[in-house]
Every structure is written in structure tokens, then in C-alpha cells.
Protein backbone atom coordinates (compact mmCIF):
# COMPACT_ATOMS: atom_id res chain seq x y z
CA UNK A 1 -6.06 129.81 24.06
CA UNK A 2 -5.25 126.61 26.56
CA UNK A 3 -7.20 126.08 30.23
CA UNK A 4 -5.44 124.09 32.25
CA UNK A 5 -7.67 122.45 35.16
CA UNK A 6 -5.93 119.61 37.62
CA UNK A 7 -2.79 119.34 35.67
CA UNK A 8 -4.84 117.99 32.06
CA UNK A 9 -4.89 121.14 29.40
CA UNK A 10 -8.00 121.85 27.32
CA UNK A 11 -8.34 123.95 23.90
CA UNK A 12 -11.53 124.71 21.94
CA UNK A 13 -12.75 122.59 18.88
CA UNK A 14 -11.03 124.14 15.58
CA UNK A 15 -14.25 123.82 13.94
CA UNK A 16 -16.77 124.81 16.02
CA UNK A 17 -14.99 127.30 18.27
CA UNK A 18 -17.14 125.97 21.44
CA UNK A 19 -16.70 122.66 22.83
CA UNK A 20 -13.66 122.05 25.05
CA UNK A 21 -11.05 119.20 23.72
CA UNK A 22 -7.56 117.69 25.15
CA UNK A 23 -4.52 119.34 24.02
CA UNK A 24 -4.20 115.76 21.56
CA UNK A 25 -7.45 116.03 20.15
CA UNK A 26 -8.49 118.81 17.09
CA UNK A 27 -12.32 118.27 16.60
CA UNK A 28 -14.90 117.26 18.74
CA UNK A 29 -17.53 114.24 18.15
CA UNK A 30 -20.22 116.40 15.87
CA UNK A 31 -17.63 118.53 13.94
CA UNK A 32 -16.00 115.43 12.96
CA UNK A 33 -18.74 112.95 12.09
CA UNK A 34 -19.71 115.92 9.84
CA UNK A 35 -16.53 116.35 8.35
CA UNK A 36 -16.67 112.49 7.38
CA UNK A 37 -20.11 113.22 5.92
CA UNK A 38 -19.78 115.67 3.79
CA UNK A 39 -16.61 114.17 2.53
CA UNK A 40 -15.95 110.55 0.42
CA UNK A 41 -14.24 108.43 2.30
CA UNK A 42 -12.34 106.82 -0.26
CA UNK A 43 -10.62 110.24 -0.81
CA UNK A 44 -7.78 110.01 1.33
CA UNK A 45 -7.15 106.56 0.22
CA UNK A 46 -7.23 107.73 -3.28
CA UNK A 47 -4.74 109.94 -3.19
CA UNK A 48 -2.53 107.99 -1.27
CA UNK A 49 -2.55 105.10 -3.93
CA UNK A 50 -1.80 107.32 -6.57
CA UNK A 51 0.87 109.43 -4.93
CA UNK A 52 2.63 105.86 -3.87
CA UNK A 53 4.19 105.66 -7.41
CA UNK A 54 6.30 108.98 -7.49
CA UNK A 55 9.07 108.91 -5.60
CA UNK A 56 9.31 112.57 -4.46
CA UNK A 57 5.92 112.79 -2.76
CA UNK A 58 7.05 109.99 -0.14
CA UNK A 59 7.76 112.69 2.19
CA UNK A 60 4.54 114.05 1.59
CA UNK A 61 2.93 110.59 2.14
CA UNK A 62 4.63 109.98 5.34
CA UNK A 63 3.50 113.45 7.13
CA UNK A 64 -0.01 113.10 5.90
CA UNK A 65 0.23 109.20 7.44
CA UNK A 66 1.01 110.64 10.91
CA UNK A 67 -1.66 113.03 10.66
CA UNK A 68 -4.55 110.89 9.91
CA UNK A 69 -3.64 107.55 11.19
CA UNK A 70 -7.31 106.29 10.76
CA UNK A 71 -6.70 106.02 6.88
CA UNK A 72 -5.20 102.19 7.07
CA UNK A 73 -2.06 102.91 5.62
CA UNK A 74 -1.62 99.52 5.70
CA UNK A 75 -3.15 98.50 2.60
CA UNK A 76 -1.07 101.00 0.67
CA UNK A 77 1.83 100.04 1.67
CA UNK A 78 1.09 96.24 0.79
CA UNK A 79 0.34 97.66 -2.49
CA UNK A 80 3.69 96.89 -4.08
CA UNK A 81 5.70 95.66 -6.92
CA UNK A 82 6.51 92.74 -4.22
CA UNK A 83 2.88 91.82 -4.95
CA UNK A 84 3.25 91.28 -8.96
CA UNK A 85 6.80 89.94 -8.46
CA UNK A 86 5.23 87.05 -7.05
CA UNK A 87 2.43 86.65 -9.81
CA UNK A 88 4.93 86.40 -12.17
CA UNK A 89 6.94 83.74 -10.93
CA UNK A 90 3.84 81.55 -10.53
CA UNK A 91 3.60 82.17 -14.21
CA UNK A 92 7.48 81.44 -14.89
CA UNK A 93 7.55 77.58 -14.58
CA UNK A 94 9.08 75.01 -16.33
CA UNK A 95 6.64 75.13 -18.85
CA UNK A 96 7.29 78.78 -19.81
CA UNK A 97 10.82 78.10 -19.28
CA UNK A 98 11.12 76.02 -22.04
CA UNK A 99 9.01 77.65 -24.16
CA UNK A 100 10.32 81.28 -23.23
CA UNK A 101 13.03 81.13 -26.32
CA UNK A 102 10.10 81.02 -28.79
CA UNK A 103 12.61 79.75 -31.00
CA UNK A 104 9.33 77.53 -33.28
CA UNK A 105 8.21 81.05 -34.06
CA UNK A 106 10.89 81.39 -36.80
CA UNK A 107 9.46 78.41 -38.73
CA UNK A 108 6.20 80.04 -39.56
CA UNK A 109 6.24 82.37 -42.76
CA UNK A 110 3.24 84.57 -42.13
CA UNK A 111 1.78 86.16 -39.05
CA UNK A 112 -1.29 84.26 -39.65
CA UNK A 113 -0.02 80.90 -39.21
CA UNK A 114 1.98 81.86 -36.36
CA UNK A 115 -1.14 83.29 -34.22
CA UNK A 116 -3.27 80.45 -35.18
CA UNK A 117 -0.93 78.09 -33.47
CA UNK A 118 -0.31 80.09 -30.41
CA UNK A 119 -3.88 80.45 -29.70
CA UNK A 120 -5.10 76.48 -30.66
CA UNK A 121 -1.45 74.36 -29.98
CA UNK A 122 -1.99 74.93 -25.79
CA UNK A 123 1.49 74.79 -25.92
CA UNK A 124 2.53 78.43 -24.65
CA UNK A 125 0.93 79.92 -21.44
CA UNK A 126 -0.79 82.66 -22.63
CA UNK A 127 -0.40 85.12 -19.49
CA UNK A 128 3.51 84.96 -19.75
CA UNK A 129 2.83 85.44 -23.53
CA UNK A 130 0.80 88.54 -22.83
CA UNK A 131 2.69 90.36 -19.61
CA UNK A 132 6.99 89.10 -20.92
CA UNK A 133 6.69 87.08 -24.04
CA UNK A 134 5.00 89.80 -26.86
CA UNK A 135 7.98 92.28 -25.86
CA UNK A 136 10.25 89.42 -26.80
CA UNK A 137 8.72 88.12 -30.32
CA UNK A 138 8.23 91.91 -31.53
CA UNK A 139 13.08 92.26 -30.75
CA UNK A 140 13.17 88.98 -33.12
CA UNK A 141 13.92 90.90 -36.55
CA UNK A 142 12.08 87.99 -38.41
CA UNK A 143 8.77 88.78 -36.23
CA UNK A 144 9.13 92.35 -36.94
CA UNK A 145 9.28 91.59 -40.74
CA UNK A 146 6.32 89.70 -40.98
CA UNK A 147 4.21 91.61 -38.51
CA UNK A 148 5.43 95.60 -41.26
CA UNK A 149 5.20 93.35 -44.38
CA UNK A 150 2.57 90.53 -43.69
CA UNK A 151 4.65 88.19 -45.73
CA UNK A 152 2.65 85.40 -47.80
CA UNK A 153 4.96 82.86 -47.89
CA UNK A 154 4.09 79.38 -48.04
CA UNK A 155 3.60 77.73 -44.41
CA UNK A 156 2.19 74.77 -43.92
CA UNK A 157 -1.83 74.40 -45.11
CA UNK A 158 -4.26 73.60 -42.55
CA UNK A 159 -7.13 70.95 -44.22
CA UNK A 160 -10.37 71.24 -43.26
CA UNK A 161 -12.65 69.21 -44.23
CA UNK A 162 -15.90 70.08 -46.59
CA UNK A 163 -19.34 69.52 -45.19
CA UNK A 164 -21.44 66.81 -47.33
CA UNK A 165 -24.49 69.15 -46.47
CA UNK A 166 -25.00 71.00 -49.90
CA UNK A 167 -25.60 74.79 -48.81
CA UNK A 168 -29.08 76.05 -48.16
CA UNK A 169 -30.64 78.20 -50.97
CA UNK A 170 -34.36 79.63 -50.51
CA UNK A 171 -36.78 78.35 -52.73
CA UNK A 172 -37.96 82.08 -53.31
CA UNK A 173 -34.85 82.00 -55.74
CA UNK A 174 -36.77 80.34 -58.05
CA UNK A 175 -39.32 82.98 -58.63
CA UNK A 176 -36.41 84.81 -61.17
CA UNK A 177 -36.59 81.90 -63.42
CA UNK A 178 -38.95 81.57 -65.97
CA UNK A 179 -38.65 77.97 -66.31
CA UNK A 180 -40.64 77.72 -63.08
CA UNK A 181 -43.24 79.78 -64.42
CA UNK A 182 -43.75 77.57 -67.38
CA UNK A 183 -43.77 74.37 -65.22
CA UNK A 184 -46.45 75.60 -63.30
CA UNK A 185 -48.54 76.60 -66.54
CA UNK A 186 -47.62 72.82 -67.25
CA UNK A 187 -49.35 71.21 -64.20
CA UNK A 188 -52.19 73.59 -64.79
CA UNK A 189 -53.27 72.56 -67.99
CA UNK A 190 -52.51 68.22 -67.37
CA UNK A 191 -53.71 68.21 -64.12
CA UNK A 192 -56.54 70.80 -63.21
CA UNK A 193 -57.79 72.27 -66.94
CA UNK A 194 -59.44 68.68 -68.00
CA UNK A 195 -61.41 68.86 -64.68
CA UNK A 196 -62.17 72.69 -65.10
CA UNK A 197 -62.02 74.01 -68.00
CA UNK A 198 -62.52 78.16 -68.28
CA UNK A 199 -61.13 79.22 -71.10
CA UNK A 200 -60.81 77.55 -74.18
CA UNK A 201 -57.18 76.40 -75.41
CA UNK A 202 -57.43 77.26 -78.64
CA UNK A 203 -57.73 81.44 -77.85
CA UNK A 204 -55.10 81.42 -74.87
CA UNK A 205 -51.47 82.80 -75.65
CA UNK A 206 -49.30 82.86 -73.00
CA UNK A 207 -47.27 85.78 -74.34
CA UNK A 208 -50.73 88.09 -74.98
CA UNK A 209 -53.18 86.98 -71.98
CA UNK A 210 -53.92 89.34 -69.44
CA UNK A 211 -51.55 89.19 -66.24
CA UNK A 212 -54.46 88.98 -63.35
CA UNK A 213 -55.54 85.45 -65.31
CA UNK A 214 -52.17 84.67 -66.17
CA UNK A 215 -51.10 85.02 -62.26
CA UNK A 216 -54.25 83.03 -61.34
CA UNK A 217 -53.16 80.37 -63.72
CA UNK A 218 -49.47 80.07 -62.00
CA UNK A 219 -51.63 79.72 -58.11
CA UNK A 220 -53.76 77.46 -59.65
CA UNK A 221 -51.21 75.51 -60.84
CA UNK A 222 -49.00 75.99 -57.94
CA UNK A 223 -51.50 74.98 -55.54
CA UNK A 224 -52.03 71.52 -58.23
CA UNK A 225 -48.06 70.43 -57.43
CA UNK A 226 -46.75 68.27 -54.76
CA UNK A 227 -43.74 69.85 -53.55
CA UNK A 228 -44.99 73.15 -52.09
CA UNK A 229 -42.24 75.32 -49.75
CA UNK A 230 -42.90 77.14 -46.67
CA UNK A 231 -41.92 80.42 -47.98
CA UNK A 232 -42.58 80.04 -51.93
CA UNK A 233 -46.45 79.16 -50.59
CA UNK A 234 -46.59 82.88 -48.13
CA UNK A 235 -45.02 84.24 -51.62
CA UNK A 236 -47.68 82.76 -53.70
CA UNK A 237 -51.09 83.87 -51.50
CA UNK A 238 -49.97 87.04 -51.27
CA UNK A 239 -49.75 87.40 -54.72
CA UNK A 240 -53.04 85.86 -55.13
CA UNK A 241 -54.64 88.53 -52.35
CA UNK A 242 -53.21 90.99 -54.11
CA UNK A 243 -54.55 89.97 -57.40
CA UNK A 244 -58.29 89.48 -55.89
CA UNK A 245 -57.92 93.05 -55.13
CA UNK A 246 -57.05 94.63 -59.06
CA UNK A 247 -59.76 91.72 -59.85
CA UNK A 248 -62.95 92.95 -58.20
CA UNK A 249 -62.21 96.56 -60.09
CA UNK A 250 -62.19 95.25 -63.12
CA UNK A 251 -65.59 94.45 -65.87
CA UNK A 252 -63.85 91.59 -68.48
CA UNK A 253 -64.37 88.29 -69.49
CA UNK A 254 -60.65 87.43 -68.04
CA UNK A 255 -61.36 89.16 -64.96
CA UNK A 256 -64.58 86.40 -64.45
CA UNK A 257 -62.37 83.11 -65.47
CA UNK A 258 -59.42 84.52 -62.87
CA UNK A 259 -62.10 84.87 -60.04
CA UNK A 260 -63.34 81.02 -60.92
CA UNK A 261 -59.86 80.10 -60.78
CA UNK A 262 -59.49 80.84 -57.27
CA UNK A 263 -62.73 80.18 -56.71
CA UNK A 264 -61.57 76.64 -57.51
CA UNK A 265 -58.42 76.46 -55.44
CA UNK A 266 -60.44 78.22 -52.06
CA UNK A 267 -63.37 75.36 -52.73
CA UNK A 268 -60.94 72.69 -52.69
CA UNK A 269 -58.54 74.16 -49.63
CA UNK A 270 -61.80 74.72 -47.77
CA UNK A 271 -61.38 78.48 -47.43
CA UNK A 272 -65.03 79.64 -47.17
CA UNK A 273 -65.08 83.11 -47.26
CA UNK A 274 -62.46 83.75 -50.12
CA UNK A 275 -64.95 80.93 -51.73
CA UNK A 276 -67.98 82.95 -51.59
CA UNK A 277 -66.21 86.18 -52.19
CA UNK A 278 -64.86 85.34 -55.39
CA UNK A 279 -68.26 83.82 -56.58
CA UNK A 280 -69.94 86.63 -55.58
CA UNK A 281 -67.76 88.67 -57.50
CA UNK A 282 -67.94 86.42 -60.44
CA UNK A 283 -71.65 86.70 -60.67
CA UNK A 284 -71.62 90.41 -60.22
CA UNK A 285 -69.01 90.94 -63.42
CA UNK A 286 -70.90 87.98 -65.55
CA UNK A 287 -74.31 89.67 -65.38
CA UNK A 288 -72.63 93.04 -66.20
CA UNK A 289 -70.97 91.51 -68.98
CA UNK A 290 -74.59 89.55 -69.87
CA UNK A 291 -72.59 86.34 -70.77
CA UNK A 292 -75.81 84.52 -69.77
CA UNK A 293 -77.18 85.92 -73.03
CA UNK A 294 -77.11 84.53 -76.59
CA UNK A 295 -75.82 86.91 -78.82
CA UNK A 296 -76.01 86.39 -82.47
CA UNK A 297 -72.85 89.10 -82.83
CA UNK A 298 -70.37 86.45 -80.92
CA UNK A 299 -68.45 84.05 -83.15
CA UNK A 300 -69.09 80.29 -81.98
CA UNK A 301 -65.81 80.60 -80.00
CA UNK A 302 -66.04 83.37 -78.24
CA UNK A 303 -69.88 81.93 -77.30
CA UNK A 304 -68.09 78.92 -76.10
CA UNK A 305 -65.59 80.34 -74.14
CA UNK A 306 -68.56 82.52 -73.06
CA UNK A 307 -70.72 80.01 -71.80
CA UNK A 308 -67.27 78.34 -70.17
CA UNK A 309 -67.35 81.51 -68.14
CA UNK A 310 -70.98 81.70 -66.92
């Protein structure tokens, strides 16, 4: 229902039902700030962008433009093919002129050669490649062959040339050969058994010695060489922790000369408390053993290599 009043005509909000508007006007201040707020403003634009590409809802597009002229058409509208028209003929120089035949690509044999010279020669603009060119190369029936059959002609052979730098290998490689096990039973014996001598030659077998004195033998001797790695030596005393541990558990004569092995190697590194732990130990399994006696039921050997052990 319209008031007219000194010539102007009034209706009521359409929202709210209440406050008086002119005759141009649907909503008043509050209904439409909360009409904004409760809805995304990038809604109307939305819709406008994506209606923009089909033809029939132009009509549409133009009646909802009158309606809400606040939306900035304006931008819509610029949004045109006009717009990436004019990016491509920035791309379409002289330079992609001449190179828009493509006419090298029919010297290459295999699709391999071909893309490593478009992407390292510099020679073809890659944009005009990627939005005209590709369309182009995949008509050429020769393209097409090699891109279904991936051809393996001969091309032309790229050299490159060999480093000088022999390839790393890790020195923990070396722990699957056995010659390293019998060098290291080597330095043992000419460079720390003369100095230190445990056991006595003459009743050691590699092949039939116990494995805790047989791994204390390799750290002993390990420890004796010159050329130690980084990770062979982390390798080699954890194996040697690991072997104090079956150590201390057991009661033998070997189980004494393994402990003086390390003994040994801790003394000379400096490492006092594996020092004194494997003396202790040592002394603990000798007088259970009572090597410090003389028995008359020992052979003189085995009372030498006994008395090597206390």
C-alpha cells in the first residue's frame, strides 16, 4: 500500500513490514546491512563469472545487472577472451614465429631425445609450446608415432662425462669378508700378543676357540691397526659391549683371557670404568676357577696357560 505526502510517495520496507521507504527504494538501512551479513558477498559475483560463459543466460545476466547495480559489473565484463587474446600475442613474436613450424622435431628418433632438447636448447618459448605448440606436434603423424610406439631408434648420443671420484662404499662392507677377520687375528698376534700374552699359541685353533675370546681377539686387534673408520669402530664397541655382557655370565678359563683382553684395550684407551669392570670380573671368575692354585692334575700346558690367565 503507497502514502503519498507533498507530492513524494512512500511504501513499507519488504522485509521488515515497518519502516517507511521511497517508491525507488526496497529495504531500509537495518534490513539490508543484515541481508549483506548473513550472506557472502562474493556470491553474486560468483555467479555472474560463471554464468558469463553460456551464451543463453546473457539475458539473465543483464536483468539481474539492473537489479543490483552495486555488484561492479564492471569487472565481469572486462573478464574476456579480449584479455587472453592479448597474452597470446605477447607470446607470438618473432621468436615463436620462426620456431612455430617445429619442423627440427622430425630429426629426432625417440621422444626422449626430442623432450630433452626442448627443455635444455632455450630455443623454443615454452608458454607458446604449452598454450598453441603441443596441439601442433601431437597433428605431425611422425610425433604421434613415437609418442604410441616410443621408438628406439638411434638419435644422436649425449656424452657425459665420468666422475674421477671412485664411488663411496661403507667400510661396514667389509665385515662379510673373512679376509678381514683373519687380518685382524694377524695384527693381534705381531703386534699386541708378544707384549701380552694370555693364552698360549700352541693350544689356540682358530676354527675350535670359543666365539666371546675369538670376538675379543678381532677388538683387540682392531683397536692394534692404524686405519680405523668412523662407522666400522661404532660397529666394533658394540660388539665388544655386547660380548662383556655373555662374558660376566659365564665360569671358564676363556671367559677370564677375553675379559683381560679388553681389559687391555680399556687400560690403554683410558676408559676407566670398563677397566675396572672387566678386572673385577676377571678376578671374580679366576678365584672360582682357583687358577691361583697348583694342581698336580693339570698337564704343564694347561698350568702355563693357567698361570697366563691369573
Amino acid at each position: 500500500m503507497d502514502y503519498k505526502s507533498n507530492n513524494i510517495e512512500y511504501k513499507p520496507c519488504i522485509k521488515c513490514k515497518i519502516t517507511l521507504l521511497r517508491s525507488d527504494e526496497d529495504y531500509c538501512s537495518n534490513c539490508k546491512y543484515r541481508q549483506l551479513s548473513t550472506k557472502p558477498i562474493a556470491t553474486v559475483k560468483y555467479r555472474i563469472f560463471m554464468a558469463k560463459f553460456n551464451s543463453k543466460n546473457n539475458n539473465n545476466i543483464k536483468s539481474y545487472l539492473n537489479k543490483h547495480s552495486d555488484s561492479a559489473p564492471g569487472k565481469v565484463i572486462n573478464i574476456n577472451n579480449t584479455k587472453i587474446q592479448r597474452n597470446l600475442r605477447l607470446t607470438d613474436n618473432a621468436d615463436t614465429q620462426k620456431a612455430a613450424d617445429f619442423s627440427f622435431c622430425l630429426e629426432f628418433n625417440n621422444i626422449d631425445d626430442l623432450s630433452s632438447f626442448i627443455l635444455k636448447s632455450k630455443q623454443i618459448n615454452l608458454v607458446y609450446l604449452s598454450l598453441i605448440g603441443a596441439k601442433k606436434l601431437q597433428s605431425v603423424p611422425k610425433i604421434q608415432k613415437l609418442i604410441e610406439n616410443h621408438e628406439e631408434l638411434s638419435s644422436y648420443k649425449v656424452y657425459y662425462p665420468k666422475s674421477h671420484t671412485p664411488p663411496y662404499t661403507s667400510p661396514l662392507k667389509l665385515l662379510t669378508k673373512s679376509s678381514f677377520w683373519e687380518s685382524l687375528l694377524n695384527v693381534y698376534f705381531k703386534s699386541f700378543y708378544d707384549s701380552i700374552p694370555i693364552f698360549s699359541i700352541a693350544q689356540f685353533n682358530p676354527k675350535t676357540a670359543p666365539e666371546s675370546l675369538l670376538a675379543a681377539i678381532y677388538y683387540t686387534g682392531y683397536k692394534s691397526q692404524p686405519d680405523q673408520p668412523k662407522e666400522l669402530t661404532l660397529y666394533m664397541d658394540n660388539y665388544a659391549k655386547a660380548n662383556l655382557k655373555l662374558l660376566i655370565r659365564e665360569c671358564s678359563l676363556s671367559a677370564i683371557q677375553a675379559l683381560l683382553l679388553y681389559f687391555s684395550v680399556y687400560y690403554y684407551e683410558g676408559n676407566a670404568p670398563l677397566h675396572y669392570h672387566c678386572r673385577a670380573h676377571a678376578t671374580r671368575i679366576g678365584y672360582a676357577l682357583g687358577i691361583h692354585l697348583d694342581n698336580k692334575i693339570f698337564s704343564e700346558l694347561e698350568k702355563y696357560t693357567r698361570r697366563l690367565g691369573s
